[in-house]
C-alpha atoms as a PDB file:
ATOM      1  CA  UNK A   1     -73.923 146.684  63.283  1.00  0.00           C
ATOM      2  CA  UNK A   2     -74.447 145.802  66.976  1.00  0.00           C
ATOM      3  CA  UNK A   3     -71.230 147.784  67.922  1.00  0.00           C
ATOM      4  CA  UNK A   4     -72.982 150.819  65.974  1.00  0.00           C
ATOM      5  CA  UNK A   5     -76.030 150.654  67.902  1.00  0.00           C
ATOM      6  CA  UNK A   6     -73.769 150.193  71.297  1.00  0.00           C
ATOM      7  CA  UNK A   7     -71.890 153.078  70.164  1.00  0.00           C
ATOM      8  CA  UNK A   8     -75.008 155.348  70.176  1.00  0.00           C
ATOM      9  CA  UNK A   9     -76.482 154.220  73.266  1.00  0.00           C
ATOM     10  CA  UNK A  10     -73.736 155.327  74.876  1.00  0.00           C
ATOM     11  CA  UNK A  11     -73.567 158.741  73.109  1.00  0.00           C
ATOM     12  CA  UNK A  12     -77.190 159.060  74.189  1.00  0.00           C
ATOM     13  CA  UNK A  13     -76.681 158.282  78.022  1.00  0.00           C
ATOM     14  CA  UNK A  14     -73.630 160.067  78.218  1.00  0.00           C
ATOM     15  CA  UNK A  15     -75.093 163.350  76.264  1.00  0.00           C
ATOM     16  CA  UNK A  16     -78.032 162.855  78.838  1.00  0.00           C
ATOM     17  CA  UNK A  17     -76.370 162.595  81.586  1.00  0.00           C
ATOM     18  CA  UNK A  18     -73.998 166.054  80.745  1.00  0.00           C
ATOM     19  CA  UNK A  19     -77.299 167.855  79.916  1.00  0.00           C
ATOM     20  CA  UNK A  20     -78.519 167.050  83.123  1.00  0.00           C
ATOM     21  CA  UNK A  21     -74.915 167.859  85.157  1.00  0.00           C
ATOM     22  CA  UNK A  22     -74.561 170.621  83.647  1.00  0.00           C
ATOM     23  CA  UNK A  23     -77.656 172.454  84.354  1.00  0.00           C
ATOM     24  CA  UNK A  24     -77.287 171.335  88.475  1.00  0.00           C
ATOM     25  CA  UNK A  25     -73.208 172.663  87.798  1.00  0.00           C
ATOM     26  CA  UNK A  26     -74.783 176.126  86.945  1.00  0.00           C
ATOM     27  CA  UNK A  27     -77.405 176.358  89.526  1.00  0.00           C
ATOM     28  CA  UNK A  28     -74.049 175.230  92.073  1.00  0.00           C
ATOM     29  CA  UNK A  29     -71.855 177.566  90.385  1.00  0.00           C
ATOM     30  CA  UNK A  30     -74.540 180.188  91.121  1.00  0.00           C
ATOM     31  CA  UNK A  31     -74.707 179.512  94.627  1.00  0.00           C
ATOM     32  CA  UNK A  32     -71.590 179.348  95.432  1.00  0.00           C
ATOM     33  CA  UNK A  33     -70.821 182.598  93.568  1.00  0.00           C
ATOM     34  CA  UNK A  34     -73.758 184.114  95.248  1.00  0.00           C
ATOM     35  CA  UNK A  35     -71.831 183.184  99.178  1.00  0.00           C
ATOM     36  CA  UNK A  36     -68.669 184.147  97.907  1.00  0.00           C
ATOM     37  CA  UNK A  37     -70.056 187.927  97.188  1.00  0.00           C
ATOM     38  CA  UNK A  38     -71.953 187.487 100.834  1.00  0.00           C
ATOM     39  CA  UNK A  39     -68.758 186.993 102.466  1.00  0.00           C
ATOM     40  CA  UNK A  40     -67.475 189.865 100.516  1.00  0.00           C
ATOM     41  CA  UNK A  41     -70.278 192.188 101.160  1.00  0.00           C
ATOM     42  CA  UNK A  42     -71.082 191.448 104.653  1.00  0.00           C
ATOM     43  CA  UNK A  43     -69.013 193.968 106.731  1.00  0.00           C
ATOM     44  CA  UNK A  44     -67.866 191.187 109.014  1.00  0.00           C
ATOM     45  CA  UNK A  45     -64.360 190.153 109.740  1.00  0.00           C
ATOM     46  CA  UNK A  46     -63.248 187.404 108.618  1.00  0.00           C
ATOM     47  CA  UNK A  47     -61.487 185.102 111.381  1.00  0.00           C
ATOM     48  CA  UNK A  48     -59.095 182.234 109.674  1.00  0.00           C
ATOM     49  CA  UNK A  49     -56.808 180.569 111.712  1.00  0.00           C
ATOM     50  CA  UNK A  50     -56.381 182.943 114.119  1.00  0.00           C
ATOM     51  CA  UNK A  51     -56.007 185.901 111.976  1.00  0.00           C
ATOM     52  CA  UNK A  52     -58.588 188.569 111.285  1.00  0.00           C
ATOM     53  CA  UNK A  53     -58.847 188.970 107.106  1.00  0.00           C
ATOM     54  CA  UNK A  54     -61.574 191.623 106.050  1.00  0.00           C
ATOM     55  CA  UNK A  55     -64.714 190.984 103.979  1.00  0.00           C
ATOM     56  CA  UNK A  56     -62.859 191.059 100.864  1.00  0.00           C
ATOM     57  CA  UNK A  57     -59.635 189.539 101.536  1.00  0.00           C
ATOM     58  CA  UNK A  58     -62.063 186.773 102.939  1.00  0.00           C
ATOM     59  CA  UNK A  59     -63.755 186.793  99.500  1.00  0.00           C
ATOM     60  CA  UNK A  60     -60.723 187.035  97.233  1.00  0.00           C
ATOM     61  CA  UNK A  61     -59.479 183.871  99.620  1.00  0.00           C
ATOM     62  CA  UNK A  62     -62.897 181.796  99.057  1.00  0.00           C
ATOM     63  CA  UNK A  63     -62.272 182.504  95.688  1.00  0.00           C
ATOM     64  CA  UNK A  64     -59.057 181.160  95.235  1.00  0.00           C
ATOM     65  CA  UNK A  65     -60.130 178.087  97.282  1.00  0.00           C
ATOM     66  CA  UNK A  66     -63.302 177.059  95.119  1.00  0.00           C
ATOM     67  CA  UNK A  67     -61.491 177.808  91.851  1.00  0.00           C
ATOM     68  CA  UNK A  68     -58.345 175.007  93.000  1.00  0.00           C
ATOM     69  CA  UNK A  69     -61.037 172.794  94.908  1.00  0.00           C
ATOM     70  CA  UNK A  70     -64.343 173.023  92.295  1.00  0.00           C
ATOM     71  CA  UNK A  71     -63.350 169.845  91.126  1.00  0.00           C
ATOM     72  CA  UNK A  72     -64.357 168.099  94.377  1.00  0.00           C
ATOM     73  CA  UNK A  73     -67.422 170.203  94.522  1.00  0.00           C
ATOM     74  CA  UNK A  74     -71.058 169.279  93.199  1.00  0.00           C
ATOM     75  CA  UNK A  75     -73.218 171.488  95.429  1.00  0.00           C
ATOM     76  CA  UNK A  76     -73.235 174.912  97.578  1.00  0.00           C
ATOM     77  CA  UNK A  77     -73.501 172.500 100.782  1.00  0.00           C
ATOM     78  CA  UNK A  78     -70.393 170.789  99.556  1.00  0.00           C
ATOM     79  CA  UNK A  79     -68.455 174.187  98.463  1.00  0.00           C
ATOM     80  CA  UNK A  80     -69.646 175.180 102.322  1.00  0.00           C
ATOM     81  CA  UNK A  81     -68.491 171.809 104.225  1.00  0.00           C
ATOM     82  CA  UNK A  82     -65.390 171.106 102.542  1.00  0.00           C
ATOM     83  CA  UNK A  83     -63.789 174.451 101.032  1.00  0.00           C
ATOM     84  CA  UNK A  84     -65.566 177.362 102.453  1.00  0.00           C
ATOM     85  CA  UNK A  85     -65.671 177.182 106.526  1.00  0.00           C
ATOM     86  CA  UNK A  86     -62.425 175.717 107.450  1.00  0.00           C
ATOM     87  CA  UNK A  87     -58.779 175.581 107.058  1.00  0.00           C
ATOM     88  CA  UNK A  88     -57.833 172.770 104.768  1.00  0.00           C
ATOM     89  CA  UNK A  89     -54.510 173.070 106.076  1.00  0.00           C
ATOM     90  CA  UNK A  90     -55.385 173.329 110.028  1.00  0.00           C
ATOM     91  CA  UNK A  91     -58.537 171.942 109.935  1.00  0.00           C
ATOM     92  CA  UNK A  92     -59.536 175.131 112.077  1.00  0.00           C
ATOM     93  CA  UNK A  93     -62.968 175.993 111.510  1.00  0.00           C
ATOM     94  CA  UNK A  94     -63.714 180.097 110.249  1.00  0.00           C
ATOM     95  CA  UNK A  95     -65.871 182.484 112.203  1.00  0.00           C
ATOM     96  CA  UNK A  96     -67.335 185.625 110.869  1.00  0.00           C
ATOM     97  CA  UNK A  97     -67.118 188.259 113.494  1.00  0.00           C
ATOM     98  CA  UNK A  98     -70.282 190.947 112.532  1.00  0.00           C
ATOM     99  CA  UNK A  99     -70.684 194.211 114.923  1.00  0.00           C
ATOM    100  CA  UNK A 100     -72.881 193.730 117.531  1.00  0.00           C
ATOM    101  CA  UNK A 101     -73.194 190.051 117.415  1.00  0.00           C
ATOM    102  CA  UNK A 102     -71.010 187.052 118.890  1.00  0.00           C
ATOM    103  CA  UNK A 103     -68.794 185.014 116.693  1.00  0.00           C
ATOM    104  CA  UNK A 104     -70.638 182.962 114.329  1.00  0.00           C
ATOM    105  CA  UNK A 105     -69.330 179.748 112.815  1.00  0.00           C
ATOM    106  CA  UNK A 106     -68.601 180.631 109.201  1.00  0.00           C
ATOM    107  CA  UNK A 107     -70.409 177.530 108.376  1.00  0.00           C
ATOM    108  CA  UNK A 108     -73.749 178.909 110.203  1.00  0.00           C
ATOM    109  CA  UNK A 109     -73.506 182.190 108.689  1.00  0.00           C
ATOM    110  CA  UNK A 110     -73.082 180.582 105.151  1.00  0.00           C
ATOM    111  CA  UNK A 111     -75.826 177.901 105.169  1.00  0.00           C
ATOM    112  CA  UNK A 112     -78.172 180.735 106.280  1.00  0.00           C
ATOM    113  CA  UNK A 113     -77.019 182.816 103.462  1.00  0.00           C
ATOM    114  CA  UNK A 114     -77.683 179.690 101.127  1.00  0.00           C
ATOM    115  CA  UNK A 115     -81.153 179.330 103.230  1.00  0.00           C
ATOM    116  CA  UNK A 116     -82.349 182.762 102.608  1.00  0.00           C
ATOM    117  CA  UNK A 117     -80.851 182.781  98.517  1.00  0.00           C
ATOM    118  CA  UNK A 118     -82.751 180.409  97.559  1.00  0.00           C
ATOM    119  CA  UNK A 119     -85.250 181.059  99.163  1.00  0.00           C
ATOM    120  CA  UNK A 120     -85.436 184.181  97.543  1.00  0.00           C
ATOM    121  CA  UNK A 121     -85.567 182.604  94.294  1.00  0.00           C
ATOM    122  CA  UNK A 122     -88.590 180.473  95.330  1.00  0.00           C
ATOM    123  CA  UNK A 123     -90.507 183.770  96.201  1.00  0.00           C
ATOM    124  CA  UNK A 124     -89.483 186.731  93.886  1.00  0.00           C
ATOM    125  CA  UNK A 125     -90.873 189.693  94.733  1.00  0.00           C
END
């Protein structure tokens, strides 16, 4: 009887805590989504190691980087610190290169984009 009542504690706390995880993995998910178009859509090159990539080969490369990394993601700051604005290879960081404006650190540009997404969704209008 005791091992019953373990049994469906555990079920209880584990169901809670995946309710819970998996409402903060879609508001990530969204995010991170949401900066991958941005890079996509911005009309600035993209600068990785060395090489200039355009808006949607950057995009299409963020991409493939958050779907082999996502595992070792739990937030849009994390997707941006450890997938999204530097080489994992080089370590080099990215720099988005917009007309008219100096080079901005990838990780700048993106944690403004985050900045002004959410909040966006704070303030609909």
């Amino acid at each position: 009887m005791m091992r019953a009542w373990i049994a469906v504690l555990v079920l209880l706390f584990c169901g809670g805590v995946t309710a819970s995880g998996a409402a903060s993995d879609k508001v990530a998910d969204a995010e991170i989504n949401y900066l991958i178009q941005a890079v996509g859509n911005s009309g600035c090159t993209f600068l990785r190691n060395g090489t200039e990539h355009s808006p949607k080969d950057a995009e299409n490369h963020m991409r493939l980087k958050y779907k082999n990394g996502k595992r070792w993601i739990d937030s849009a700051e994390q997707f941006i610190e450890r997938l999204a604005t530097k080489s994992s290879w080089t370590g080099t960081p990215y720099y988005l290169l917009c007309k008219g404006k100096e080079p901005q650190l990838s990780s700048i540009w993106m944690t403004d984009q985050l900045a002004a997404y959410r909040a966006s969704k704070n303030n609909p209008l």
